[in-house]
C-alpha atoms as a PDB file:
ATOM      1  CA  UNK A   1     -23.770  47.015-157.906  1.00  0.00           C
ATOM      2  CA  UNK A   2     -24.231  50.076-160.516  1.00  0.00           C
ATOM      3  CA  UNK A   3     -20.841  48.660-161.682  1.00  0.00           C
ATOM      4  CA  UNK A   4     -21.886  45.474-162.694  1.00  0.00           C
ATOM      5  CA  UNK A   5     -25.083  46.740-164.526  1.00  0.00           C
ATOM      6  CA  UNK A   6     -22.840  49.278-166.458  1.00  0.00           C
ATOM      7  CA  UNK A   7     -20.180  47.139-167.451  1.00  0.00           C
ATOM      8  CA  UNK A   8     -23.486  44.769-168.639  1.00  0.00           C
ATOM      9  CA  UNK A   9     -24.776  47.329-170.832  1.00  0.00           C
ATOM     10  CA  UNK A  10     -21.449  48.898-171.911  1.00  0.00           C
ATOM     11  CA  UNK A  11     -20.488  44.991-173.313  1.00  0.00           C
ATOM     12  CA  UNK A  12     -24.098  44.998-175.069  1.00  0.00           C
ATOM     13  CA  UNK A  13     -23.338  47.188-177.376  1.00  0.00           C
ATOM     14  CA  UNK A  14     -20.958  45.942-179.195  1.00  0.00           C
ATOM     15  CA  UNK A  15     -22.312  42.129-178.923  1.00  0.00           C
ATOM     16  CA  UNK A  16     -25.593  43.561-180.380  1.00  0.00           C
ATOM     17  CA  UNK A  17     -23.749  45.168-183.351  1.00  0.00           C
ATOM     18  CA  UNK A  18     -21.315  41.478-183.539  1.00  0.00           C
ATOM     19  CA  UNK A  19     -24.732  39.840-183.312  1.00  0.00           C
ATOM     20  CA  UNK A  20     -26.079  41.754-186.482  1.00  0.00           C
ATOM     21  CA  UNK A  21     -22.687  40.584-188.149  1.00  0.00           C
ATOM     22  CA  UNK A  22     -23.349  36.936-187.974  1.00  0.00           C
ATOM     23  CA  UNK A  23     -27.124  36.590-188.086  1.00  0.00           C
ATOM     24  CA  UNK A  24     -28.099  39.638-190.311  1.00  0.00           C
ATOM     25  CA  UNK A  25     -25.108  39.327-192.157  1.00  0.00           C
ATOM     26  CA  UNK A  26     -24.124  43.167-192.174  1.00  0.00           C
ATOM     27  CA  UNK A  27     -20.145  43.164-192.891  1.00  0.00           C
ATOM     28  CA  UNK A  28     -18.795  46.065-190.471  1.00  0.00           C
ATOM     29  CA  UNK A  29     -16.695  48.644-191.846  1.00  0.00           C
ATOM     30  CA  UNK A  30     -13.426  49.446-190.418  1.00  0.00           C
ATOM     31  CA  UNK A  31     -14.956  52.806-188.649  1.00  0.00           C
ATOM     32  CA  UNK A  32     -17.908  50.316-186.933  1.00  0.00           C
ATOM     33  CA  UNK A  33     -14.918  48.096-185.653  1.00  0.00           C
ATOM     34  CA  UNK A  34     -13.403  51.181-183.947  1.00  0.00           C
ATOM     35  CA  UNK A  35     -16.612  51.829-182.255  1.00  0.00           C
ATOM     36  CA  UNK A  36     -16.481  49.065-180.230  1.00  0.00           C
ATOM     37  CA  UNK A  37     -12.960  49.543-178.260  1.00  0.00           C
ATOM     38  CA  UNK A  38     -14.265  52.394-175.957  1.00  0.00           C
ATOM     39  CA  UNK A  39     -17.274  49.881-174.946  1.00  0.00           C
ATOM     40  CA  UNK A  40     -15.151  47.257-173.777  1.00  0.00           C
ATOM     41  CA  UNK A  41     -12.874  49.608-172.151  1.00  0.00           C
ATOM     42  CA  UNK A  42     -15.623  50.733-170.483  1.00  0.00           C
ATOM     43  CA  UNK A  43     -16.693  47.307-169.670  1.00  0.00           C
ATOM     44  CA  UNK A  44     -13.396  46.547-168.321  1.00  0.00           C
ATOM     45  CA  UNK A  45     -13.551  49.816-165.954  1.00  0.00           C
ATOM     46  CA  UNK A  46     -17.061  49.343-165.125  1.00  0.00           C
ATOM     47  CA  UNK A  47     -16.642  45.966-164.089  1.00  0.00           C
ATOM     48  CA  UNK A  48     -13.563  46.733-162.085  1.00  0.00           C
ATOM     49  CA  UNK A  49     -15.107  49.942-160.042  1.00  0.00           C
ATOM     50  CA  UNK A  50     -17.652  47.156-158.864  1.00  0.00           C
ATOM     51  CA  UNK A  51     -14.522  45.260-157.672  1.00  0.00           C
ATOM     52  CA  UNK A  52     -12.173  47.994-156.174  1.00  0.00           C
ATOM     53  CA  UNK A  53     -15.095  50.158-154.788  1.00  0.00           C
ATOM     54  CA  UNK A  54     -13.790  53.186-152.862  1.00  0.00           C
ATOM     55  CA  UNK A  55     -12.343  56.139-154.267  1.00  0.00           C
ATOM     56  CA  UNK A  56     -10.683  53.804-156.862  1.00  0.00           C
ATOM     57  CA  UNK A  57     -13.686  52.488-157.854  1.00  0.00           C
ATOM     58  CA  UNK A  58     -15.496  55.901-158.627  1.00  0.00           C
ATOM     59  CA  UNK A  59     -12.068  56.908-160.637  1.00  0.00           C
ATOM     60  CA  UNK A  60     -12.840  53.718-162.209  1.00  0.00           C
ATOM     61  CA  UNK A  61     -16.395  54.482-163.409  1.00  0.00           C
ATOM     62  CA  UNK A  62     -15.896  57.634-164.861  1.00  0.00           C
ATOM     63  CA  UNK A  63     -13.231  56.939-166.780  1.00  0.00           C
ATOM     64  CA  UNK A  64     -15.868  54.406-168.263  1.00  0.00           C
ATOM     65  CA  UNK A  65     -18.181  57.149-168.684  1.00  0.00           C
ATOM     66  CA  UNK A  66     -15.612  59.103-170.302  1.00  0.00           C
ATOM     67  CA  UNK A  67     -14.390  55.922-172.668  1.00  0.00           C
ATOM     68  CA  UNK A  68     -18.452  55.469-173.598  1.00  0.00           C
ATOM     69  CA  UNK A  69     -18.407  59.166-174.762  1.00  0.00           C
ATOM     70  CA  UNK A  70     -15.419  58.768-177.050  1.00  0.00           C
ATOM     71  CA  UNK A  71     -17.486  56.115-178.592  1.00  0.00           C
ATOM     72  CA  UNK A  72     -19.853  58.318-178.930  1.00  0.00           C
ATOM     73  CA  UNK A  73     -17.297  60.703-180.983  1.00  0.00           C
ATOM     74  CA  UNK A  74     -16.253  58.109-182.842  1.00  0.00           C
ATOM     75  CA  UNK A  75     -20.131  57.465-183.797  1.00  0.00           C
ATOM     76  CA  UNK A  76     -20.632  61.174-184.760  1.00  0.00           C
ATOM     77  CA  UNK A  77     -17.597  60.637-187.283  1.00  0.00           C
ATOM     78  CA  UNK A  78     -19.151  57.681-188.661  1.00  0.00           C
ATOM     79  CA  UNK A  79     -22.482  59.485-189.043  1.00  0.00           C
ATOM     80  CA  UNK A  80     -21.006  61.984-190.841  1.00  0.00           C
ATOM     81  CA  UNK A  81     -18.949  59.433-193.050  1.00  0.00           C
ATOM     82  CA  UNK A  82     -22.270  57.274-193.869  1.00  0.00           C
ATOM     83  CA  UNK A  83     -23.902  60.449-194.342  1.00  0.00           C
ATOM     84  CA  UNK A  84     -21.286  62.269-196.555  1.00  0.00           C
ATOM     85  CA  UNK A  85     -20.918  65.239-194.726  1.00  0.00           C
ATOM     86  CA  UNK A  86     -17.200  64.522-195.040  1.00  0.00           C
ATOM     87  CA  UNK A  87     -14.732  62.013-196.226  1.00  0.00           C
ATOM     88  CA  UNK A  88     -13.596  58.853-193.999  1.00  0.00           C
ATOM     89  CA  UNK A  89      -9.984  59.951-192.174  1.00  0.00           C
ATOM     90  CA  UNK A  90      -9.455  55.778-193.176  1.00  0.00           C
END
């Protein structure tokens, strides 16, 4: 069951930020787009530790947990980018 409810919040993420795309009309830069991959990796994994369960299942979920902390790498690059702390590697 945790599964499912990560893999739901782990795919909110990135449709919030498509969301604010379309109906708040904020263009995404190239660094927001690479944001998003480690969420719906971690989606993916999430969802299928709810599947496998067992000791393939917990293998499962923390490589999610690991794939929502390089998006939160990637987020502390962006910061730093918006922020000018130092130039985009893009």
């Amino acid at each position: 069951m945790i599964g499912y409810a990560i893999a739901l919040a782990a795919a909110a993420a990135p449709l919030a930020a498509l969301g604010s795309e379309v109906w708040l009309g904020y263009p995404p830069c190239l660094l927001c787009l690479w944001q998003r991959w480690p969420y719906w990796l971690a989606a993916g994994l999430a969802l299928a530790s709810a599947l496998w369960g067992g000791m393939a299942g917990r293998v499962a979920l923390l490589l999610a947990g690991v794939s929502v902390l390089a998006s939160g790498g990637i987020a502390a690059l962006h910061l730093g980018v918006e922020w000018g702390w130092w130039p985009s590697p893009l």
